[in-house]
N, C-alpha and C. Protein backbone atom coordinates (compact mmCIF):
# COMPACT_ATOMS: atom_id res chain seq x y z
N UNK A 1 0.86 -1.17 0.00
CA UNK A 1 0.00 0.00 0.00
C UNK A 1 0.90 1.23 0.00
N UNK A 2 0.41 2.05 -1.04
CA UNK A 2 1.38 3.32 -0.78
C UNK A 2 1.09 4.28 0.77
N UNK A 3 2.27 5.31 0.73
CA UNK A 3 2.29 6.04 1.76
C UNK A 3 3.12 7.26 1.44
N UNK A 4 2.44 8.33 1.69
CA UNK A 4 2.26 9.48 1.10
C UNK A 4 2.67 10.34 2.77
N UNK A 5 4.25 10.77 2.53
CA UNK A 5 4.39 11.82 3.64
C UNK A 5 3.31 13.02 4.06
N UNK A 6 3.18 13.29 5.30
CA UNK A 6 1.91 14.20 5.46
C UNK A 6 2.36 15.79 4.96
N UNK A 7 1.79 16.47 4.75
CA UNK A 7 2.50 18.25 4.92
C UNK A 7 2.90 18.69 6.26
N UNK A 8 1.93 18.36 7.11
CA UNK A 8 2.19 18.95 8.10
C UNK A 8 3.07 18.04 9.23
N UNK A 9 3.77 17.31 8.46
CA UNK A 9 4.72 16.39 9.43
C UNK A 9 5.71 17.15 9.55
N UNK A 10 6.33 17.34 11.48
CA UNK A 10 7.24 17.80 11.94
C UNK A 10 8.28 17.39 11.29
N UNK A 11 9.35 18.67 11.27
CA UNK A 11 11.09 17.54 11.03
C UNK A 11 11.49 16.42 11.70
N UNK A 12 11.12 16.67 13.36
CA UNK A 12 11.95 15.84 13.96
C UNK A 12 10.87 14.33 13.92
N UNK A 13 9.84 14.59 13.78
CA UNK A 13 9.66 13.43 13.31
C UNK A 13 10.03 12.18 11.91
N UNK A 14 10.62 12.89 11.33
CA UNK A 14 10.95 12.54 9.97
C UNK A 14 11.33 11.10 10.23
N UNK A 15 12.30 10.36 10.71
CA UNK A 15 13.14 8.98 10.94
C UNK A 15 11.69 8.58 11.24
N UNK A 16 10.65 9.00 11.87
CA UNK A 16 9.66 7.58 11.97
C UNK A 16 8.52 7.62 11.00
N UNK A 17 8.92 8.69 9.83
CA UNK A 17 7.04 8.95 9.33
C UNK A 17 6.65 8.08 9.06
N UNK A 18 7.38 6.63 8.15
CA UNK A 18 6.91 5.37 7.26
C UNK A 18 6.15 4.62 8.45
N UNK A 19 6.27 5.34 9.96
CA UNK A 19 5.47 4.04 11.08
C UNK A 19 4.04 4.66 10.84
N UNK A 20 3.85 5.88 10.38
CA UNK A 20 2.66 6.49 10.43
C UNK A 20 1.35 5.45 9.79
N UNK A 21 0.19 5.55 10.52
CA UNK A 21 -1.33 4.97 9.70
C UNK A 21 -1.24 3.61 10.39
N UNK A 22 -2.47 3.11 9.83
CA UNK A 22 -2.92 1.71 10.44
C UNK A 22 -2.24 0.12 10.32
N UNK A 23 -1.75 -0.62 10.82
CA UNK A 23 -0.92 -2.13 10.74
C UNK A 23 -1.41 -2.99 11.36
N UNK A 24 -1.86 -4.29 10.65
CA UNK A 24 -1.87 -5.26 11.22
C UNK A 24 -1.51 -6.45 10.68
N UNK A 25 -1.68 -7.46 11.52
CA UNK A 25 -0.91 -8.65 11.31
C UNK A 25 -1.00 -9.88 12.64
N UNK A 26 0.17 -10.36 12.24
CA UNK A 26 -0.41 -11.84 13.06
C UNK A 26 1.39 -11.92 13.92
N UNK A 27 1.42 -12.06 15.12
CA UNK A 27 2.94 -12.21 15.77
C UNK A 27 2.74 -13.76 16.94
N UNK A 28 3.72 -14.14 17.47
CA UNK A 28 4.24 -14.90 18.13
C UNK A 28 4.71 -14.23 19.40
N UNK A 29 4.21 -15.47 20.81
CA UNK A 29 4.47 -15.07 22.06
C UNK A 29 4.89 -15.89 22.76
N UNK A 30 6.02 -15.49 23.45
CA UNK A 30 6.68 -16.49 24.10
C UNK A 30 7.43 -16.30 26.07
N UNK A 31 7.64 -16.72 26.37
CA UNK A 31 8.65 -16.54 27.61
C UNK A 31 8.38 -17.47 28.72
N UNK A 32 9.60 -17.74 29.44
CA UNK A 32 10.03 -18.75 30.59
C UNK A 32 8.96 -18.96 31.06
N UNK A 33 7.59 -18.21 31.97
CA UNK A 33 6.82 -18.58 32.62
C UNK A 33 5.33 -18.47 32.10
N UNK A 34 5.33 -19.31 30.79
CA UNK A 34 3.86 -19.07 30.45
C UNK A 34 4.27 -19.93 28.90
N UNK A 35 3.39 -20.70 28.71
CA UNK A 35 3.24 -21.36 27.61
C UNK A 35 3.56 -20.63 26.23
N UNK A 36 3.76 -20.80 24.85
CA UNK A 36 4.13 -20.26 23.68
C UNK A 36 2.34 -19.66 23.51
N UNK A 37 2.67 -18.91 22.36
CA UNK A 37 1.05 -18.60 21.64
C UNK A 37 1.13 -17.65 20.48
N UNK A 38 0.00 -18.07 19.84
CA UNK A 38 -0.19 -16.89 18.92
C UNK A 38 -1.35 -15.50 18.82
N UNK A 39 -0.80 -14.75 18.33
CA UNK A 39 -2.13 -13.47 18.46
C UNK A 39 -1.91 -12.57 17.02
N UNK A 40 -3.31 -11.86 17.33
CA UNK A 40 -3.29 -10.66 16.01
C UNK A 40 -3.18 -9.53 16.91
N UNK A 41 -3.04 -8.46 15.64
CA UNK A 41 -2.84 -7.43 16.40
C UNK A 41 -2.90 -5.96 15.66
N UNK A 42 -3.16 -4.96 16.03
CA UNK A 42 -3.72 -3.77 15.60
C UNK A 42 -2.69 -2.62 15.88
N UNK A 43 -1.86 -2.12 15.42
CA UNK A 43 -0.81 -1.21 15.58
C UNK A 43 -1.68 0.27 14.70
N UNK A 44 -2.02 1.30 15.75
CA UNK A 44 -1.41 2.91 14.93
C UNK A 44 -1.32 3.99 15.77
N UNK A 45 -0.55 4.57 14.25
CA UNK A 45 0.17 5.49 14.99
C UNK A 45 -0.33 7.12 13.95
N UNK A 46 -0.24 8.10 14.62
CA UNK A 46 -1.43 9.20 14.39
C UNK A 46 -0.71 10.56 14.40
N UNK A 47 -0.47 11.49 13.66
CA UNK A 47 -0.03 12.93 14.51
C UNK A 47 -0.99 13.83 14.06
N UNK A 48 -0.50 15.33 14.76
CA UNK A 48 -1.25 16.62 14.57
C UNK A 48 -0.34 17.85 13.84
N UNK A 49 1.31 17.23 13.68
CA UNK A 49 1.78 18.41 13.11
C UNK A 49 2.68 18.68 14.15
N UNK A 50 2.89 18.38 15.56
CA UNK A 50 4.11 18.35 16.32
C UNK A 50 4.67 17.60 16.45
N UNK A 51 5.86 17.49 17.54
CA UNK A 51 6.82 16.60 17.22
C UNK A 51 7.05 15.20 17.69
N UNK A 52 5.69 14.41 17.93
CA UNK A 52 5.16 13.46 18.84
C UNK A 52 3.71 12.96 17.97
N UNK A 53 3.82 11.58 17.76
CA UNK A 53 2.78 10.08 17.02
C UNK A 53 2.19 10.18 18.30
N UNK A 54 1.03 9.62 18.01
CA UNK A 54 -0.21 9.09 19.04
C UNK A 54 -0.39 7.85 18.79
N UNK A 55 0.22 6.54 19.73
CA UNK A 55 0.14 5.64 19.44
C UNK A 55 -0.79 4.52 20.29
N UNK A 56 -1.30 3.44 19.27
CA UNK A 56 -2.28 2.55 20.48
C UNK A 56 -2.33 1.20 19.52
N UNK A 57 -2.47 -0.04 20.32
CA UNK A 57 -2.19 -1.28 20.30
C UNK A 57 -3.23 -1.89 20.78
N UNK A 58 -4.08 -2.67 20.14
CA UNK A 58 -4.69 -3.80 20.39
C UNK A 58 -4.39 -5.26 20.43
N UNK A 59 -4.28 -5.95 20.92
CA UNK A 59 -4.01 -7.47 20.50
C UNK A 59 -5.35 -8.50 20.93
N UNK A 60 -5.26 -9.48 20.18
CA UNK A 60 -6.07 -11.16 20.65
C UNK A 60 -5.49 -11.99 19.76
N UNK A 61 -5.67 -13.09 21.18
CA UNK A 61 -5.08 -14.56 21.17
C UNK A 61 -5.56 -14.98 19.86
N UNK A 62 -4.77 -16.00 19.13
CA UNK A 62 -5.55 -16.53 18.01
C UNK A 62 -5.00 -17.95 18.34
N UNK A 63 -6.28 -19.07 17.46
CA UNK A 63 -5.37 -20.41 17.70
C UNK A 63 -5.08 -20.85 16.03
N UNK A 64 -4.60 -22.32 16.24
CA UNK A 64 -4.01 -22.60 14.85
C UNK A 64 -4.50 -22.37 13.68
N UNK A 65 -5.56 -22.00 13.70
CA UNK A 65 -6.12 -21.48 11.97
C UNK A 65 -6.31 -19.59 12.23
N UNK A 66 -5.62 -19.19 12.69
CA UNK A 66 -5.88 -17.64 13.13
C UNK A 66 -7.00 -17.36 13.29
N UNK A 67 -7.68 -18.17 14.23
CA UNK A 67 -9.36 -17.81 14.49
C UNK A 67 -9.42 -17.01 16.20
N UNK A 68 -9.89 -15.90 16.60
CA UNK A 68 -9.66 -15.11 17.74
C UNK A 68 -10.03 -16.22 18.64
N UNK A 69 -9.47 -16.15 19.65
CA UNK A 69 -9.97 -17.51 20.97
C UNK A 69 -10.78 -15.96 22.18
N UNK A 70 -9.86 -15.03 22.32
CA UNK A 70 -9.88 -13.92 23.33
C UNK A 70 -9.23 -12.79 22.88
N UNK A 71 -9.74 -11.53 23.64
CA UNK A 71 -9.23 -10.18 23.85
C UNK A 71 -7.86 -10.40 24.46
N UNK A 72 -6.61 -9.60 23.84
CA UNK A 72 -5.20 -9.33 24.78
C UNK A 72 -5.05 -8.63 24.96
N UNK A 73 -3.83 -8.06 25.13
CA UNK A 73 -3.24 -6.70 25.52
C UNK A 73 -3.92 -5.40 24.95
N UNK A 74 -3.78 -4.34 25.29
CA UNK A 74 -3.61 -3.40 24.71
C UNK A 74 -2.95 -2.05 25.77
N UNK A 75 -1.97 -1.04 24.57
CA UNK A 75 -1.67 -0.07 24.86
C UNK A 75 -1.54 0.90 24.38
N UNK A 76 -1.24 2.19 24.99
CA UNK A 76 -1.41 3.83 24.27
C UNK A 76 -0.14 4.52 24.80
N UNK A 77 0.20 5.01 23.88
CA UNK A 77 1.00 6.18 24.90
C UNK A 77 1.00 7.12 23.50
N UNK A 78 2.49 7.46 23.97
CA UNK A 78 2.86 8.76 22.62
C UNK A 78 4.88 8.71 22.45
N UNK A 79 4.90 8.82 20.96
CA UNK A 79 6.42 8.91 20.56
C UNK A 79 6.64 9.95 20.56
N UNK A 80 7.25 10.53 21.27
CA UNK A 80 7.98 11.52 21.19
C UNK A 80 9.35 11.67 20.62
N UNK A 81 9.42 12.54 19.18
CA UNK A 81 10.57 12.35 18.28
C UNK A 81 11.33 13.81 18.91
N UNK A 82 12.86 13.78 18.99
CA UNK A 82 13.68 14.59 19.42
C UNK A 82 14.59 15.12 17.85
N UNK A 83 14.97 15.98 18.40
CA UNK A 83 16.60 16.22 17.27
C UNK A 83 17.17 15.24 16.89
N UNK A 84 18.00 14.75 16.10
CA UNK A 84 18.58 13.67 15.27
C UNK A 84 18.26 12.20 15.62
N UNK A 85 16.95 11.98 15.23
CA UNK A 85 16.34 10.86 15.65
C UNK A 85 16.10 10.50 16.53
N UNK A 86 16.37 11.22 17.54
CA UNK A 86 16.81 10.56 19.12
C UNK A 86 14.48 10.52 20.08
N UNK A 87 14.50 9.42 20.65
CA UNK A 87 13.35 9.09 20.93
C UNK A 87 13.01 9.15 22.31
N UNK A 88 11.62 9.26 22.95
CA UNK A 88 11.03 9.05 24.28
C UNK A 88 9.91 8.60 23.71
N UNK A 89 9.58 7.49 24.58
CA UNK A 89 8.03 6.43 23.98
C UNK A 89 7.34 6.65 26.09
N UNK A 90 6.19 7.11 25.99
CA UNK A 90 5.65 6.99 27.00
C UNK A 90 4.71 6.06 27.03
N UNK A 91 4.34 4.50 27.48
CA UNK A 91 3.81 3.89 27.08
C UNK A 91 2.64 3.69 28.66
N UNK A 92 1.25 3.26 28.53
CA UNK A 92 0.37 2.62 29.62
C UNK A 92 -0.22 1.06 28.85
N UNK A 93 -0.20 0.53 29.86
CA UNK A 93 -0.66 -0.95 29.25
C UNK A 93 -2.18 -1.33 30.23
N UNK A 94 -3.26 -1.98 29.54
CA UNK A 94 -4.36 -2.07 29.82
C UNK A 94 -4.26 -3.29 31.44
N UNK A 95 -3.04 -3.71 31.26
CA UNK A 95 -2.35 -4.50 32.44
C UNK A 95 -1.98 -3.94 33.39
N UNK A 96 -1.73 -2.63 33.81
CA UNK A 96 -1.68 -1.66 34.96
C UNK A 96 0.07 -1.21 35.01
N UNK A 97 0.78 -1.46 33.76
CA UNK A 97 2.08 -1.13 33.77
C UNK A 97 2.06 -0.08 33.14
N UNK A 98 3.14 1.47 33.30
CA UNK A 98 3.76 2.30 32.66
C UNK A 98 4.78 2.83 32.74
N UNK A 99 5.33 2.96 31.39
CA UNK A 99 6.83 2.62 31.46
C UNK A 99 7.72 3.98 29.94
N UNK A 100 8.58 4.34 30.61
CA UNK A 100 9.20 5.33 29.40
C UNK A 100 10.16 4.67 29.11
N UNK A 101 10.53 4.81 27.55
CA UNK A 101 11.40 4.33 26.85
C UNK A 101 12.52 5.28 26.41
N UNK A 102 13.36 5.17 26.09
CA UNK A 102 14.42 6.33 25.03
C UNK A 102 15.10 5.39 24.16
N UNK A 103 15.47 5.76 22.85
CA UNK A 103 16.26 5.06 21.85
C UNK A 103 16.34 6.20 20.79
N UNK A 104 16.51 5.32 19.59
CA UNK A 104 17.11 6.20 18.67
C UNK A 104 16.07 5.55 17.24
N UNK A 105 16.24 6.45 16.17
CA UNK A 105 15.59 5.85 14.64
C UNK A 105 16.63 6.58 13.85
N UNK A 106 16.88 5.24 12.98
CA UNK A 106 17.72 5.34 11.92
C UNK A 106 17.44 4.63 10.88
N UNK A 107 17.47 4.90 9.71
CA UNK A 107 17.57 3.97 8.41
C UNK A 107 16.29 2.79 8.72
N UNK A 108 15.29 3.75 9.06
CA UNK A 108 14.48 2.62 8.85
C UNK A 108 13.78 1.43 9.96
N UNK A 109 14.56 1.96 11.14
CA UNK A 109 14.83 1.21 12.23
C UNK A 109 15.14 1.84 13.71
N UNK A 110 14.17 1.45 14.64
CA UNK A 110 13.40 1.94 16.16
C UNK A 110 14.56 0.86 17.21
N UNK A 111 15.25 1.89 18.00
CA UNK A 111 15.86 0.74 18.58
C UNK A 111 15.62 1.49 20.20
N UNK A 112 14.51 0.61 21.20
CA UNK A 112 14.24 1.56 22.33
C UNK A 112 14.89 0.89 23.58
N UNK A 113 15.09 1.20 24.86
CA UNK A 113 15.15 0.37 25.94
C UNK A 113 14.09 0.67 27.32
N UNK A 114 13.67 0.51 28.30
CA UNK A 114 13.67 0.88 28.97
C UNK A 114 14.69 2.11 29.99
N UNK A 115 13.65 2.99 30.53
CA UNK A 115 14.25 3.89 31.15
C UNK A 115 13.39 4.21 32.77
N UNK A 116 12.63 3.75 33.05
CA UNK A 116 11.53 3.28 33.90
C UNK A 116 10.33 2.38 34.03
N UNK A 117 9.85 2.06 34.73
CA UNK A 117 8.68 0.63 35.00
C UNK A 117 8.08 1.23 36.21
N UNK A 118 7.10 1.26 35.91
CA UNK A 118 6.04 1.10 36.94
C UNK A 118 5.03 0.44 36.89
N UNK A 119 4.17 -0.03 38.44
CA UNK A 119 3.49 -1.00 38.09
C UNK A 119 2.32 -0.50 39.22
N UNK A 120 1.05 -1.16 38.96
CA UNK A 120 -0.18 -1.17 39.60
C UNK A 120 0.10 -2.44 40.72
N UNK A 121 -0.58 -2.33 41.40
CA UNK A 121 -0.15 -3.66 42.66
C UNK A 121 -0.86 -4.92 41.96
N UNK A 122 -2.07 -4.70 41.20
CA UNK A 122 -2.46 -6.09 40.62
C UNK A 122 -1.89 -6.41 39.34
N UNK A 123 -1.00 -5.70 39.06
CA UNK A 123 -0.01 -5.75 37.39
C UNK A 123 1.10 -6.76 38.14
N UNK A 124 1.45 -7.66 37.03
CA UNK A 124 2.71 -8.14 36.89
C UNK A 124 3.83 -7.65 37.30
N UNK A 125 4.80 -8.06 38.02
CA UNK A 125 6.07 -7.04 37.95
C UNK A 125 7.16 -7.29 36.52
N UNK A 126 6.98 -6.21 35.81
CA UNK A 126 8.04 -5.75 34.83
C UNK A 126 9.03 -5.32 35.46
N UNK A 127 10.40 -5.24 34.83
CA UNK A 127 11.24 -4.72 35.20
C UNK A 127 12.03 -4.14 34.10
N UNK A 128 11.80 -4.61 33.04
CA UNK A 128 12.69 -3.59 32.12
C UNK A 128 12.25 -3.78 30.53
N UNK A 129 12.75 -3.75 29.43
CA UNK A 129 12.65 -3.93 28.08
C UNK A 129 13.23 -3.57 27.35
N UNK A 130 13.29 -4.02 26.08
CA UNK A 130 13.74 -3.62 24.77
C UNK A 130 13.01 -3.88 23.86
N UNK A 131 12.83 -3.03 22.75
CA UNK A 131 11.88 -3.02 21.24
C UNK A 131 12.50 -2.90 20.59
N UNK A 132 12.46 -3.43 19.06
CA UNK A 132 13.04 -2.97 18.26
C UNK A 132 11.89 -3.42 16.84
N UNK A 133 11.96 -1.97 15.90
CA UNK A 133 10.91 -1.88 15.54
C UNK A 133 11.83 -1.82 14.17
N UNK A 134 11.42 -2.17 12.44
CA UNK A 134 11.86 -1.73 11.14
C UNK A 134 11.23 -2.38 10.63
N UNK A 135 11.17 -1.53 9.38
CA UNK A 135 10.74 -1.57 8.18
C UNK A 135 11.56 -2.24 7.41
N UNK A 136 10.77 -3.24 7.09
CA UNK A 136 11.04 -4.40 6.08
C UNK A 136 10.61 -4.67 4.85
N UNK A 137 10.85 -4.15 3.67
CA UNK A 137 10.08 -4.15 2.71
C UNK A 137 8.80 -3.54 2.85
N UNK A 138 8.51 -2.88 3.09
CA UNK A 138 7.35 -1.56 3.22
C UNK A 138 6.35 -2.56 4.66
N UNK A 139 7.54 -3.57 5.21
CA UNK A 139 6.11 -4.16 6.66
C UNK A 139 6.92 -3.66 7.64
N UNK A 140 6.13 -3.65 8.48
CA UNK A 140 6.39 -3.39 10.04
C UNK A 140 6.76 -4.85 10.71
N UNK A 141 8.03 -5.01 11.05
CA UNK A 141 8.56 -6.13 12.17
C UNK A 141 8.62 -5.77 13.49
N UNK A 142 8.44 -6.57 14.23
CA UNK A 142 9.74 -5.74 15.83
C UNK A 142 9.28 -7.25 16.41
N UNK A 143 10.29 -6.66 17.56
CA UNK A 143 10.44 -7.78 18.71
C UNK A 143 10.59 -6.70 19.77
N UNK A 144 9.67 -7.69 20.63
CA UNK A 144 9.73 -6.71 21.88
C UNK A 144 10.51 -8.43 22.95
N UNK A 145 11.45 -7.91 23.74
CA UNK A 145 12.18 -8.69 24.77
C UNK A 145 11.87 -7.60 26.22
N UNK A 146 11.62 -8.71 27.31
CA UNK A 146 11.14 -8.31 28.65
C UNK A 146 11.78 -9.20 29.83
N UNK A 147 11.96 -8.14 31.10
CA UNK A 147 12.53 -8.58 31.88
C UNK A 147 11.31 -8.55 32.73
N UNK A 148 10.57 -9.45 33.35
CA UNK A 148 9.55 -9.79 34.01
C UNK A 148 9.26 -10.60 35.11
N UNK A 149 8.55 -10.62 36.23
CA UNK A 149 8.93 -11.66 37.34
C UNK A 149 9.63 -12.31 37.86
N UNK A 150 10.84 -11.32 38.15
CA UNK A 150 12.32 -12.73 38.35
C UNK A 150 12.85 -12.75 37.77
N UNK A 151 12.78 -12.92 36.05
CA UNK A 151 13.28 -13.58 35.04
C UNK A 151 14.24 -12.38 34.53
N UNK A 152 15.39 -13.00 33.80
CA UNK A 152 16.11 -12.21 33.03
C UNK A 152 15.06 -11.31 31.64
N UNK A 153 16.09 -10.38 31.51
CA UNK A 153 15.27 -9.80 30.06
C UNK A 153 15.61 -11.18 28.99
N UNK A 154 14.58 -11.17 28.43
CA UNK A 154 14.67 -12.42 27.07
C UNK A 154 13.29 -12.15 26.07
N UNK A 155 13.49 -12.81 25.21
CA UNK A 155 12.75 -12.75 24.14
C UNK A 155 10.96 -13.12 24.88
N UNK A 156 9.95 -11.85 24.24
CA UNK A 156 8.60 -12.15 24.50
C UNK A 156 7.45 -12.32 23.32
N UNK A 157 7.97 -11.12 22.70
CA UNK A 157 6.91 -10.88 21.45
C UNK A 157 7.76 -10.87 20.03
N UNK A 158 6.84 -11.16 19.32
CA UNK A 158 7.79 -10.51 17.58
C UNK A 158 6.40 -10.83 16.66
N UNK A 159 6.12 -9.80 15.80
CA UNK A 159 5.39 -10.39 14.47
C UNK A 159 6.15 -9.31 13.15
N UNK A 160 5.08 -9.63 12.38
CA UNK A 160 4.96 -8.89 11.49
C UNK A 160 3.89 -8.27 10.77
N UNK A 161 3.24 -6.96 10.53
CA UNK A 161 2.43 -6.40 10.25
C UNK A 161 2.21 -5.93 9.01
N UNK A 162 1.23 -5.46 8.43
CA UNK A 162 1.63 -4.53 6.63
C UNK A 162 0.52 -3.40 7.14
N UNK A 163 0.92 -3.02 6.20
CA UNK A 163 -0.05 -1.65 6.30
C UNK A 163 -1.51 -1.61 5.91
N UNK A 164 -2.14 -1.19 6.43
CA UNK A 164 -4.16 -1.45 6.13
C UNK A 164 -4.75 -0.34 5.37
């Protein structure tokens, strides 16, 4: 699907405009304390002309023929794009976690970490993360890796999305 830079897109947003508009797709879930699985999922991302996307995430479980079983995750926050690519992701999760990120975009490619975690008392304890988000032939990939309950940071999420 084509994609048509906006007019009123900030400079410093520039390194992420291609994340701009609606994505979905089908990803893989995994980690130490919880069985493998699969889900779909609803990625977008939105602006007004400053220097910060409005972003929000839906997911559900799917089983072996990609048929929905249940509602998953979802989250919102906002990207905040800096001077030479440089990033802050403020993220809330429908799970009672929120958490800021910082990284960088280059060539095509979101590379974030954790920079705080917080948690609701009935939320999971998170403790840290990494994303990494690019453009792959005009799709959206990433892998998100989490440090969660105890556990070392390791691999949790990854799909791949196209544009809608």
């Amino acid at each position: 699907m084509p994609f048509e830079l906006p007019d009123n897109l900030h400079p410093d947003c520039a390194p992420v405009a291609w994340m701009l508009g609606r994505w979905g797709g089908r990803g893989h879930g995994d980690y130490s304390t919880i069985d493998k699985f699969e889900f779909g999922q609803e990625l977008v991302f939105t602006h007004d002309g400053r220097p910060f996307f409005h972003y929000f995430s839906r997911s559900w479980i799917v089983d072996g023929n990609g048929e929905k079983v249940r509602d998953a995750a979802q989250e919102a926050g906002f990207l905040r794009c800096r001077t030479g690519g440089n990033l802050e992701l403020l993220l809330s999760h429908s799970s009672g976690i929120s958490e800021i990120w910082y990284g960088k975009a280059e060539d095509g490619k979101l590379e974030l970490h954790t920079a705080g975690v917080s948690f609701t008392e009935s939320a999971k304890e998170v403790t840290g993360g990494k994303r990494l988000y690019g453009n792959v032939e005009g799709r959206l990939l990433y892998a998100y890796d989490m440090a969660a309950v105890g556990q070392e940071l390791q691999p949790h999420l990854w799909a791949t999305l196209e544009r809608q």
